[in-house]
C-alpha atoms as a PDB file:
ATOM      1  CA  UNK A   1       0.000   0.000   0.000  1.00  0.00           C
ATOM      2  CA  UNK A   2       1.492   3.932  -1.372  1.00  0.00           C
ATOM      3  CA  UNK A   3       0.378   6.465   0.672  1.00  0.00           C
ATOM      4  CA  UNK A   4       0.887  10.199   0.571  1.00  0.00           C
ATOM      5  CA  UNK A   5       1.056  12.382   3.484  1.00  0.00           C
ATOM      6  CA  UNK A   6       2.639  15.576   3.883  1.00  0.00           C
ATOM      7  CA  UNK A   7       2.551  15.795   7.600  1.00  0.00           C
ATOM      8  CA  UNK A   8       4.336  12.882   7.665  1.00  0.00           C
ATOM      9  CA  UNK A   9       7.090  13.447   5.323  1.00  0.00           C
ATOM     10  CA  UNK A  10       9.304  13.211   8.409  1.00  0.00           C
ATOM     11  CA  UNK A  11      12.371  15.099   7.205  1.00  0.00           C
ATOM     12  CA  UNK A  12      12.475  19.084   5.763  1.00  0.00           C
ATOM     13  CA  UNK A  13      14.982  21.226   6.113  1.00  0.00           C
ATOM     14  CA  UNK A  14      16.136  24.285   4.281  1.00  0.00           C
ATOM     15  CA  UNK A  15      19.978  25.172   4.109  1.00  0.00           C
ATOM     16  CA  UNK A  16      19.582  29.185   3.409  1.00  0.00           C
ATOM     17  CA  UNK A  17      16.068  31.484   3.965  1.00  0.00           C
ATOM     18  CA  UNK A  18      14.754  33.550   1.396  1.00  0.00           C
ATOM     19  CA  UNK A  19      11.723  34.984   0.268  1.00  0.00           C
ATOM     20  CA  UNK A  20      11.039  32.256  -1.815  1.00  0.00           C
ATOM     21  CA  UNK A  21      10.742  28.198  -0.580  1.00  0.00           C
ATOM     22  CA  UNK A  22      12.307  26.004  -3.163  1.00  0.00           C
ATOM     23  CA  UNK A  23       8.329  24.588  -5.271  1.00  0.00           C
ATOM     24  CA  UNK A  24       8.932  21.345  -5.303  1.00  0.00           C
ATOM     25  CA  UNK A  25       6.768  17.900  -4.680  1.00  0.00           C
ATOM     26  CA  UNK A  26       7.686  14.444  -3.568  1.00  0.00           C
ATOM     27  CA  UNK A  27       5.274  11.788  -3.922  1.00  0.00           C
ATOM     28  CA  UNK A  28       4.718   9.567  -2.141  1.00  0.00           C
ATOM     29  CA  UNK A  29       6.514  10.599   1.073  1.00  0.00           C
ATOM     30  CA  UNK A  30       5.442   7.568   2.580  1.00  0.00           C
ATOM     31  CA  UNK A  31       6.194   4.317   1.331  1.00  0.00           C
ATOM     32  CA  UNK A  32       4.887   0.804   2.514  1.00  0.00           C
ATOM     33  CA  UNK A  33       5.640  -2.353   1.292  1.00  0.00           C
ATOM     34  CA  UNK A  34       6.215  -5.645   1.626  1.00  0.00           C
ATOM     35  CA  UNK A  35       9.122  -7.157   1.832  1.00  0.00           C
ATOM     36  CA  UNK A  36       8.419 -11.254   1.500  1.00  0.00           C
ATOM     37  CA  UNK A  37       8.578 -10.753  -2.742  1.00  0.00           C
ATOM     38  CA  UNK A  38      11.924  -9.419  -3.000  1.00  0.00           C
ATOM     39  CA  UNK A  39      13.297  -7.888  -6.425  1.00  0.00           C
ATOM     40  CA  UNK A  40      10.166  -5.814  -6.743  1.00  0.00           C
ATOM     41  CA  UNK A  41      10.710  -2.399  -8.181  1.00  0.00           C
ATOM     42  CA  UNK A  42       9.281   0.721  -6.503  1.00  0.00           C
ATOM     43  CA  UNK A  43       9.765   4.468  -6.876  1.00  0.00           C
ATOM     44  CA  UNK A  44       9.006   8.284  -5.893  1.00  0.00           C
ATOM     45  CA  UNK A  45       8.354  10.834  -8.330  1.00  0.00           C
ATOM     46  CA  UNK A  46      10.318  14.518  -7.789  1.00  0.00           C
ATOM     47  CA  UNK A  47       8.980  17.655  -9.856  1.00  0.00           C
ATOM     48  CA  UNK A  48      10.070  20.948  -9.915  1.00  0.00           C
ATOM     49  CA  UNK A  49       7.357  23.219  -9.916  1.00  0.00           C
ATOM     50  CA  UNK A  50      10.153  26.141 -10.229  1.00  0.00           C
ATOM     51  CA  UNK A  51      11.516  28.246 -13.045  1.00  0.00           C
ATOM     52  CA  UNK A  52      15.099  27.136 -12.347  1.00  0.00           C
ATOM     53  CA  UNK A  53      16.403  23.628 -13.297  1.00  0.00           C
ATOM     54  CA  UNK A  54      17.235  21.417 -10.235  1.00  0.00           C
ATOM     55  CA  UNK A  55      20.178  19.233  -9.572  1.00  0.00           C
ATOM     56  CA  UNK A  56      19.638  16.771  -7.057  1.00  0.00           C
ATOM     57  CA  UNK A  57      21.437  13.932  -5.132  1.00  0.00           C
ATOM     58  CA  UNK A  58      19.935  10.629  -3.419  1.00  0.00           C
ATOM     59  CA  UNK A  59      21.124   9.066  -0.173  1.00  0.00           C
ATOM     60  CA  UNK A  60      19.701   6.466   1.903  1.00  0.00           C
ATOM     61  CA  UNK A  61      19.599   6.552   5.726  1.00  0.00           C
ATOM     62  CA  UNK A  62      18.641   4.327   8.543  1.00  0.00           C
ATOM     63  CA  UNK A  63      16.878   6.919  11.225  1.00  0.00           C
ATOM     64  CA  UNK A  64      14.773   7.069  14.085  1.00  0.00           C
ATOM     65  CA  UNK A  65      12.083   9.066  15.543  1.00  0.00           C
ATOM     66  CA  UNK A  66      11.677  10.941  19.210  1.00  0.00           C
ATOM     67  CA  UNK A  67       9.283  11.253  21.600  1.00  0.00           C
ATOM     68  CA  UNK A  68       8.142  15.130  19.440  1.00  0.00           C
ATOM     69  CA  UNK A  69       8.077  13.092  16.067  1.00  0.00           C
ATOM     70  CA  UNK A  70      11.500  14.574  15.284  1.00  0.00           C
ATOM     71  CA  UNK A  71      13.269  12.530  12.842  1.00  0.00           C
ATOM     72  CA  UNK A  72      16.978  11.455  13.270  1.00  0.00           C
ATOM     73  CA  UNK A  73      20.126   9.502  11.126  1.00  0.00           C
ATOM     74  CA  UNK A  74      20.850   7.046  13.295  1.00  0.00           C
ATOM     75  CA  UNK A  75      24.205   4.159  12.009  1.00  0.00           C
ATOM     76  CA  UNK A  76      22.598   1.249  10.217  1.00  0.00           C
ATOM     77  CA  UNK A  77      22.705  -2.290  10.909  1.00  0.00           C
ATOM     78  CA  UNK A  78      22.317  -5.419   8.537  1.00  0.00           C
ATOM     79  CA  UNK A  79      19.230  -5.535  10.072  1.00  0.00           C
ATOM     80  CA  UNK A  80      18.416  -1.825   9.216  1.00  0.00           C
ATOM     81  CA  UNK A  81      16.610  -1.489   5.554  1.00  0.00           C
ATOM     82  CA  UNK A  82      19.438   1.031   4.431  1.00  0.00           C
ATOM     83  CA  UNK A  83      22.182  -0.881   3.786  1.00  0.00           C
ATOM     84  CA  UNK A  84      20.284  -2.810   0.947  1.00  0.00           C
ATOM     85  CA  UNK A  85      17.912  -0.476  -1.011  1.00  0.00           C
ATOM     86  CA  UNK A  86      19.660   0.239  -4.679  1.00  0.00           C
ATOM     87  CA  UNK A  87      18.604   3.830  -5.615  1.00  0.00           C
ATOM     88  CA  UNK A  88      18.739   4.509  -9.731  1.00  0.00           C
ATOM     89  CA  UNK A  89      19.277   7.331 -10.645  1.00  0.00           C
ATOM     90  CA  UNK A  90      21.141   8.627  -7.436  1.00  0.00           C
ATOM     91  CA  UNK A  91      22.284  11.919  -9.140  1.00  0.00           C
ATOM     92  CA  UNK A  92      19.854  14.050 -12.005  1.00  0.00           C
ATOM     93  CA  UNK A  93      18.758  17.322 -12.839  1.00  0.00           C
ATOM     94  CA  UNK A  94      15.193  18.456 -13.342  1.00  0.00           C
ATOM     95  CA  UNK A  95      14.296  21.151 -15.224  1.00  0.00           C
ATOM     96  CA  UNK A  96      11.478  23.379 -14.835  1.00  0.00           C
ATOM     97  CA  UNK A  97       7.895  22.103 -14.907  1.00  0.00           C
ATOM     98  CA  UNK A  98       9.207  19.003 -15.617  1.00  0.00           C
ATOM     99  CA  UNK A  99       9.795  15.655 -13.320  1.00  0.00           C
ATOM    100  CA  UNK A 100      12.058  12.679 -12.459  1.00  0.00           C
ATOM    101  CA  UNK A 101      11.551   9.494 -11.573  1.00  0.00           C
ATOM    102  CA  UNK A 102      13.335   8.016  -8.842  1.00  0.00           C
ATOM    103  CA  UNK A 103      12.873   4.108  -8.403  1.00  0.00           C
ATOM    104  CA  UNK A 104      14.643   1.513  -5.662  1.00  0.00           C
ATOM    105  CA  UNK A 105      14.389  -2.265  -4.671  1.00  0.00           C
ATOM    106  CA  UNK A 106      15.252  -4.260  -1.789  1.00  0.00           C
ATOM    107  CA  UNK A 107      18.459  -6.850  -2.116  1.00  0.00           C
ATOM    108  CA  UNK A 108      19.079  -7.545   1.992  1.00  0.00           C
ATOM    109  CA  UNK A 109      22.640  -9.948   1.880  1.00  0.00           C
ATOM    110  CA  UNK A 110      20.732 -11.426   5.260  1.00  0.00           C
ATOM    111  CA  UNK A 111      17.658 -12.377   5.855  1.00  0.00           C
ATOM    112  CA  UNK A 112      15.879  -9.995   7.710  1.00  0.00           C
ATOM    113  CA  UNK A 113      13.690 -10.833  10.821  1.00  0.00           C
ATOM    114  CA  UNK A 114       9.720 -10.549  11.039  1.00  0.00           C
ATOM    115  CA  UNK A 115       8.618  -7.143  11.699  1.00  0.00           C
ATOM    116  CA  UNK A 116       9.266  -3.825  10.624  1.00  0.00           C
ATOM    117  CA  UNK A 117      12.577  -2.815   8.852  1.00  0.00           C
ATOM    118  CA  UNK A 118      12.900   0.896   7.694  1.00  0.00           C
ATOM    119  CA  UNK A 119      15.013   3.384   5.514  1.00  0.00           C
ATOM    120  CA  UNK A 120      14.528   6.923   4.671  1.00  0.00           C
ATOM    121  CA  UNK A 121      15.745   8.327   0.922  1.00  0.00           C
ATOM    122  CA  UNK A 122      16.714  11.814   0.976  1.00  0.00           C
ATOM    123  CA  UNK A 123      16.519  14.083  -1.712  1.00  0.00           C
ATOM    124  CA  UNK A 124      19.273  16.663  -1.302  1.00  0.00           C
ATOM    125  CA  UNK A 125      19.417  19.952  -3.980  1.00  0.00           C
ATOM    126  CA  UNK A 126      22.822  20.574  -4.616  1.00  0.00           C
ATOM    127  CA  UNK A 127      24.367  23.979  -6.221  1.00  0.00           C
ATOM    128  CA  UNK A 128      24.311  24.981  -9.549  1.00  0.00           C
ATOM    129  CA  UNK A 129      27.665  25.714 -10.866  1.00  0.00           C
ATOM    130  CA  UNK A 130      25.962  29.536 -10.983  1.00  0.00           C
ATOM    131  CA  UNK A 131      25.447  29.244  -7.196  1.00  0.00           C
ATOM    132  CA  UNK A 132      28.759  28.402  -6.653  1.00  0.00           C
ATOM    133  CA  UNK A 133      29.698  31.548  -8.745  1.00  0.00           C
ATOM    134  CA  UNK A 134      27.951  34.114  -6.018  1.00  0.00           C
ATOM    135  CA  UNK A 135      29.000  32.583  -2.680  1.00  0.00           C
ATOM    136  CA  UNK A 136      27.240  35.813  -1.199  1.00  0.00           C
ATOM    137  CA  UNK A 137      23.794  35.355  -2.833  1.00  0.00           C
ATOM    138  CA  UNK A 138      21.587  33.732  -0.554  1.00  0.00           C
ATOM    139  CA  UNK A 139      19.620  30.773  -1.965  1.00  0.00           C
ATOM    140  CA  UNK A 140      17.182  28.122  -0.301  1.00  0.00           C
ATOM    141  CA  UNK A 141      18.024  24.610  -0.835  1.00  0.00           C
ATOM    142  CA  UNK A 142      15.598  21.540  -0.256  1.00  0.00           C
ATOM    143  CA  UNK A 143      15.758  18.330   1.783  1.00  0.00           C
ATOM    144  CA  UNK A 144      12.822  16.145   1.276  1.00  0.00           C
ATOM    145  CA  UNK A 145      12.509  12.253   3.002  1.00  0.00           C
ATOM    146  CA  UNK A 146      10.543  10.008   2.102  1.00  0.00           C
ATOM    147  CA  UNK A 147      10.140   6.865   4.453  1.00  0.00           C
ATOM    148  CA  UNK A 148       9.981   3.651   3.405  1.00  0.00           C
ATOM    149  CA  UNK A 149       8.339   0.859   5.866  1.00  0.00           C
ATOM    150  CA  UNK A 150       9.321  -2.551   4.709  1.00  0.00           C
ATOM    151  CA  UNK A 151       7.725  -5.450   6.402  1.00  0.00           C
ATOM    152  CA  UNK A 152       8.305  -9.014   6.777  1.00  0.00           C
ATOM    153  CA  UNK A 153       5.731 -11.651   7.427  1.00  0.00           C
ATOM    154  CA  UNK A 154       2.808 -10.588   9.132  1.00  0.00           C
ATOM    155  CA  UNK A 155       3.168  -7.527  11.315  1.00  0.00           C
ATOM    156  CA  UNK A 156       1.431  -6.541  14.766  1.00  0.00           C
ATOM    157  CA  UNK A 157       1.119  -3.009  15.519  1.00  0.00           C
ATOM    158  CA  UNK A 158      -0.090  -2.957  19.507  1.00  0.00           C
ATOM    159  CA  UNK A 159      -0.615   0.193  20.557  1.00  0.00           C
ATOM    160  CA  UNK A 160      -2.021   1.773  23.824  1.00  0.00           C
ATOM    161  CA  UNK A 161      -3.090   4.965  24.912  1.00  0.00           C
ATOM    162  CA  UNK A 162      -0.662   5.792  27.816  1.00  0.00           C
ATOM    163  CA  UNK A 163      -2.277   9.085  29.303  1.00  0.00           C
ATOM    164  CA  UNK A 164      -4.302  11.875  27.957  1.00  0.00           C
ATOM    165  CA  UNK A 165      -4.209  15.115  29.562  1.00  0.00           C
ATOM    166  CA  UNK A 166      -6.578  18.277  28.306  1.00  0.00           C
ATOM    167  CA  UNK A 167      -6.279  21.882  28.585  1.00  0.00           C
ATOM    168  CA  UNK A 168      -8.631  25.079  26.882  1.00  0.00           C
ATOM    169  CA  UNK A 169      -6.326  24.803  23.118  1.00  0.00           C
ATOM    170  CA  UNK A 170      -5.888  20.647  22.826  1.00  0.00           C
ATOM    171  CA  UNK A 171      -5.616  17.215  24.064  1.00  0.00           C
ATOM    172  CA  UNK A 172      -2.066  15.769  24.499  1.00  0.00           C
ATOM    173  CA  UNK A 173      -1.991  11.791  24.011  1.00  0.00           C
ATOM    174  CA  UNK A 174       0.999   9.728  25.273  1.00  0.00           C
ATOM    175  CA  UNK A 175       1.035   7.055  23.096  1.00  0.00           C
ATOM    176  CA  UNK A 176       2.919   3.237  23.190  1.00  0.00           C
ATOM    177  CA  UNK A 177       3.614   1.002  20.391  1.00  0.00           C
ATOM    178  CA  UNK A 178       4.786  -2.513  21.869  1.00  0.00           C
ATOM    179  CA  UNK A 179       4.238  -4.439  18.540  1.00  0.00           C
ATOM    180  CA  UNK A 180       6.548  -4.937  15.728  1.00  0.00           C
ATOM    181  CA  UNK A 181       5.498  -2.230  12.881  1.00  0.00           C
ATOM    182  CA  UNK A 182       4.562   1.349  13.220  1.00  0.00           C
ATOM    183  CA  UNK A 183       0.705   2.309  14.112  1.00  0.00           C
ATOM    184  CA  UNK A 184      -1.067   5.445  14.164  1.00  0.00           C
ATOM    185  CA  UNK A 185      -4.766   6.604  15.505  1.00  0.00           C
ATOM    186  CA  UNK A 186      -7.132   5.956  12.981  1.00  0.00           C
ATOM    187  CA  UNK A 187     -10.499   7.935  13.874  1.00  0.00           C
ATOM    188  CA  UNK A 188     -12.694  10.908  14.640  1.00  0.00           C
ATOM    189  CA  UNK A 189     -13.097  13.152  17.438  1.00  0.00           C
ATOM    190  CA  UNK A 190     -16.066  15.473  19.104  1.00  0.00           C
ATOM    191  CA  UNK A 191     -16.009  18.336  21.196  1.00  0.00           C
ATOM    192  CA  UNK A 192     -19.424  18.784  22.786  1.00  0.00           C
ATOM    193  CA  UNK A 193     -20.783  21.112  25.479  1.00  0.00           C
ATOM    194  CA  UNK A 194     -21.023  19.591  28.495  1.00  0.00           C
ATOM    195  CA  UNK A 195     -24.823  19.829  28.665  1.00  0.00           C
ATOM    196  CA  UNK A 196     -25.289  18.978  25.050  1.00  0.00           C
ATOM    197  CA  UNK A 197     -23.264  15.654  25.362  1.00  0.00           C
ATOM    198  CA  UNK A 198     -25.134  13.263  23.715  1.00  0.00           C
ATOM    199  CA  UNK A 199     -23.767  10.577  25.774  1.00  0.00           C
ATOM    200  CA  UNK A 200     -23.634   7.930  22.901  1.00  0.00           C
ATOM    201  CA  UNK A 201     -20.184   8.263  21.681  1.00  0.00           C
ATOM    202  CA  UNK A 202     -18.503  10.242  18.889  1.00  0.00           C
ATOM    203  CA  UNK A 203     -19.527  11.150  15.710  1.00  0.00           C
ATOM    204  CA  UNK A 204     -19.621   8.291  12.922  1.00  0.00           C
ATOM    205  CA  UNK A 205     -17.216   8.730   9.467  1.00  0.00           C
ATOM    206  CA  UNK A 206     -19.879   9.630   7.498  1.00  0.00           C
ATOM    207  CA  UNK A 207     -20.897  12.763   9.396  1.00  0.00           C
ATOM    208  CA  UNK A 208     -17.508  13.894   8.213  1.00  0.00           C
ATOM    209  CA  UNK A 209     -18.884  14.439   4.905  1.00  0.00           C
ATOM    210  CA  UNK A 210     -18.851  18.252   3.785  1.00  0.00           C
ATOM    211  CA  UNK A 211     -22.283  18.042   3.595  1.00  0.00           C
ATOM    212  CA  UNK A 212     -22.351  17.357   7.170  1.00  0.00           C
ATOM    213  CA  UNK A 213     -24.148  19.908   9.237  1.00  0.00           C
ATOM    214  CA  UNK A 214     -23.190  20.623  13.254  1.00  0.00           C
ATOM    215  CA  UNK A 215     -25.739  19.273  15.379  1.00  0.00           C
ATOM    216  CA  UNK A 216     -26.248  22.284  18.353  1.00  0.00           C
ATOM    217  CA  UNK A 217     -23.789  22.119  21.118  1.00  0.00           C
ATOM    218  CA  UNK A 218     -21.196  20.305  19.044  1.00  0.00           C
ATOM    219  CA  UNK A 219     -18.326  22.590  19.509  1.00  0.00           C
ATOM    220  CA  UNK A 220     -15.562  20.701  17.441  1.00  0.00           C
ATOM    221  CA  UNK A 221     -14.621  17.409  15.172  1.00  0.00           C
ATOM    222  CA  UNK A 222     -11.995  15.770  12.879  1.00  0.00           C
ATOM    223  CA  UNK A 223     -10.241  13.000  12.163  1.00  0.00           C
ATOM    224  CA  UNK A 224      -7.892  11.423  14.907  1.00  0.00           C
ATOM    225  CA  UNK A 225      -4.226  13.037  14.402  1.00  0.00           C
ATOM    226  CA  UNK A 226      -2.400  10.474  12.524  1.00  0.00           C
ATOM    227  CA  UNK A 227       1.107  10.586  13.890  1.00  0.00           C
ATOM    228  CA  UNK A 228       3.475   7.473  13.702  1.00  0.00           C
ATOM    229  CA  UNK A 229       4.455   5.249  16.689  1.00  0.00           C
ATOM    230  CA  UNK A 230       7.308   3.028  16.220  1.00  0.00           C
ATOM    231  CA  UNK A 231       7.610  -0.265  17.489  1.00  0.00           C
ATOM    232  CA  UNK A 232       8.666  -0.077  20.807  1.00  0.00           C
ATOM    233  CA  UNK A 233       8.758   3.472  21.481  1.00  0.00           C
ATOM    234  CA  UNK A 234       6.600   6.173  22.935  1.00  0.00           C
ATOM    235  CA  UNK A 235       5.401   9.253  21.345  1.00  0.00           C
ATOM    236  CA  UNK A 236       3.635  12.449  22.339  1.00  0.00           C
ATOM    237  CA  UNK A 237       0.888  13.132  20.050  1.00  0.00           C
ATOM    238  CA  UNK A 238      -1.277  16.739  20.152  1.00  0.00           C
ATOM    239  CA  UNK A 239      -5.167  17.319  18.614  1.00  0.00           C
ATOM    240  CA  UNK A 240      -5.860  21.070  18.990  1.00  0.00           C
ATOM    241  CA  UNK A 241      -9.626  21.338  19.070  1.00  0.00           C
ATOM    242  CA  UNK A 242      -9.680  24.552  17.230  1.00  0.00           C
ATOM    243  CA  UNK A 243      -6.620  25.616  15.030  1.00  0.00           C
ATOM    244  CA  UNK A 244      -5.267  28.661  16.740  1.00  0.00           C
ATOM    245  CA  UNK A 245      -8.135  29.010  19.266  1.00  0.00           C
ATOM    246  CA  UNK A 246      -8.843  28.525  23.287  1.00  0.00           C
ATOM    247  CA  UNK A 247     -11.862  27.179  23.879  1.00  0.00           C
ATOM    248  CA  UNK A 248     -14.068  29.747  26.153  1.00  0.00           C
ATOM    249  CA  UNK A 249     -14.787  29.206  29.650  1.00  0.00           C
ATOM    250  CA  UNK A 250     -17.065  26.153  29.978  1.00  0.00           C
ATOM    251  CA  UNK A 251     -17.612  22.239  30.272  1.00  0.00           C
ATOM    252  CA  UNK A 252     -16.778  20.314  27.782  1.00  0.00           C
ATOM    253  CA  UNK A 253     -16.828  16.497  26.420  1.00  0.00           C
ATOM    254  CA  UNK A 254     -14.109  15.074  24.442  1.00  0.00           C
ATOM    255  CA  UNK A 255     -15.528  11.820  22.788  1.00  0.00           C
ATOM    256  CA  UNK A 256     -12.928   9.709  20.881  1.00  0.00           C
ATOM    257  CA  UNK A 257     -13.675   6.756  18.254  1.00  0.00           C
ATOM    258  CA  UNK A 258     -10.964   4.739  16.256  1.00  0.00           C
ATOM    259  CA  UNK A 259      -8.500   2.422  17.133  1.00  0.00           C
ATOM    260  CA  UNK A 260      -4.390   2.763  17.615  1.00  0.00           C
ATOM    261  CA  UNK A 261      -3.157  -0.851  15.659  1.00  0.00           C
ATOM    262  CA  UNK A 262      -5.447  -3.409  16.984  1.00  0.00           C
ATOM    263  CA  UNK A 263      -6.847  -1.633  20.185  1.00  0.00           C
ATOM    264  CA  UNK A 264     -10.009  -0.008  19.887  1.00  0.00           C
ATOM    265  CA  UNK A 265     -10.408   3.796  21.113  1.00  0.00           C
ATOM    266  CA  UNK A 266     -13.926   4.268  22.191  1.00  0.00           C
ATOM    267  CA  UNK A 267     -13.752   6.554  25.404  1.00  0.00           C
ATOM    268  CA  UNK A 268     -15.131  10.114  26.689  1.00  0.00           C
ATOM    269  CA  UNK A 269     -13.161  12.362  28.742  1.00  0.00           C
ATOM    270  CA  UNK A 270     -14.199  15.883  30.633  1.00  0.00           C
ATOM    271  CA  UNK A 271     -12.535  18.869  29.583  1.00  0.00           C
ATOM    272  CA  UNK A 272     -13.110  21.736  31.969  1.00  0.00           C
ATOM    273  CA  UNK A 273     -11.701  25.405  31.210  1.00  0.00           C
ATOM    274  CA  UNK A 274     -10.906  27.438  33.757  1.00  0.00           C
ATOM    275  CA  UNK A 275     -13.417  30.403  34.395  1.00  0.00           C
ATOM    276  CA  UNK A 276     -16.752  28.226  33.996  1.00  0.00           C
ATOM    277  CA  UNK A 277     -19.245  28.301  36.273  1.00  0.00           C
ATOM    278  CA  UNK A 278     -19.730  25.258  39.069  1.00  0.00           C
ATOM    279  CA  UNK A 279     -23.408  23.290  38.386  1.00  0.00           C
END
């Protein structure tokens, strides 16, 4: 299975600042596959959406993620995916409005063990020989990563809601993976008033429609945030309830439905901002 995600392109950085951010696109930034049917070809796609040609180079990493979602390089291991994914082209330029083709395989010199095993390519803009020209001119630069999740035999994500804690902007989740491939909350949330709490869970997919039409007193909903947990790690995740907004004074209800791997998240939890009235 591709998928594309922005959020969770994992790696970004920008070498100089400028008024102008580098218009490029990487799909997808998030690769899955698996890895029992070895030899299979895969690949990203890189176009510049600029109006100056590109030139590019390709590494592969083995990395790691903390507690905040930052990404890491970390030294690889045979059993790391790294050390065996064959990049072609690893070097190219791509001119304006145009787009190249990146693709990779798999060829571990070990066999690698069930679970998870993970790599992350890096796209790296170099200088033009006219950059190099004007050392003084300041230029931005692009890093892109895209992750690739290889998995062998069949994989159990086991993940577990550690602690929630609420305040008037968001809900902080400590979250645990103790399985052997990455998970992430799959799901909606509500925000009702206290008194208008309908007291029969969240809201179901479909009322996530566009179409879909606020019922009276309910305040906020979405989908779960979809962060990544690695296998045996923790990870703070955050769902603000209203981009950029406190919540008022009042009672609330925070009513959760989805599941994290194969546990099931069906649970309501008070949210009470200071200022509201006792009843």
């Amino acid at each position: 299975m591709k998928t594309f995600c922005r959020a969770a392109a994992l790696a970004f950085a920008i070498a100089f600042s400028t008024a102008a951010f580098p218009q490029v696109a990487l799909s997808p930034q998030i690769d899955d596959i698996q890895l029992d049917a070895l030899g299979q070809t895969h690949a990203f796609r890189l176009s510049n959406q600029a109006k100056l040609p590109m030139h590019v180079a390709v590494s592969v990493e083995n990395w790691t993620m903390d507690l905040d979602g930052h990404v890491s390089v970390t030294p690889a291991t045979e059993q790391s995916l790294a050390p065996w994914v064959e990049i072609n082209p690893t070097t190219f330029t791509v001119e304006p409005g145009q787009s190249q083709v990146v693709r990779y395989a798999i060829r571990p010199a070990v066999k690698l063990a069930p679970g998870e095993h993970r790599a992350m390519v890096f796209f790296t803009e170099q200088p033009s020989p006219a950059d190099k020209a004007k050392p003084a001119t300041l230029r931005a630069y692009f890093r892109l990563g895209a992750a690739i999740y290889g998995h062998v035999g069949p994989v159990q994500p086991r993940g577990e809601i550690v602690s929630l804690a609420t305040s008037a902007r968001a809900a902080t989740f400590m979250l645990h993976n103790s399985g052997n491939a990455t998970t992430r909350m799959l799901g909606q949330f509500a925000l009702w008033q206290g008194k208008a709490y309908p007291h029969a869970g969240a809201i179901t997919p479909t009322q996530l429609d566009a179409d879909f039409k606020p019922p009276s007193g309910l305040v906020a909903y979405g989908r779960l945030p979809q962060d990544a947990v690695l296998p045996g790690a923790e990870r703070r995740v955050v769902l603000e309830f209203i981009t950029g907004k406190p919540l008022p004074a009042g009672h609330y209800v925070l009513a959760l439905q989805g599941t994290l791997g194969k546990t099931v998240i069906d649970r309501s939890v008070k949210v009470d901002v200071a200022g509201a009235a006792k009843h």
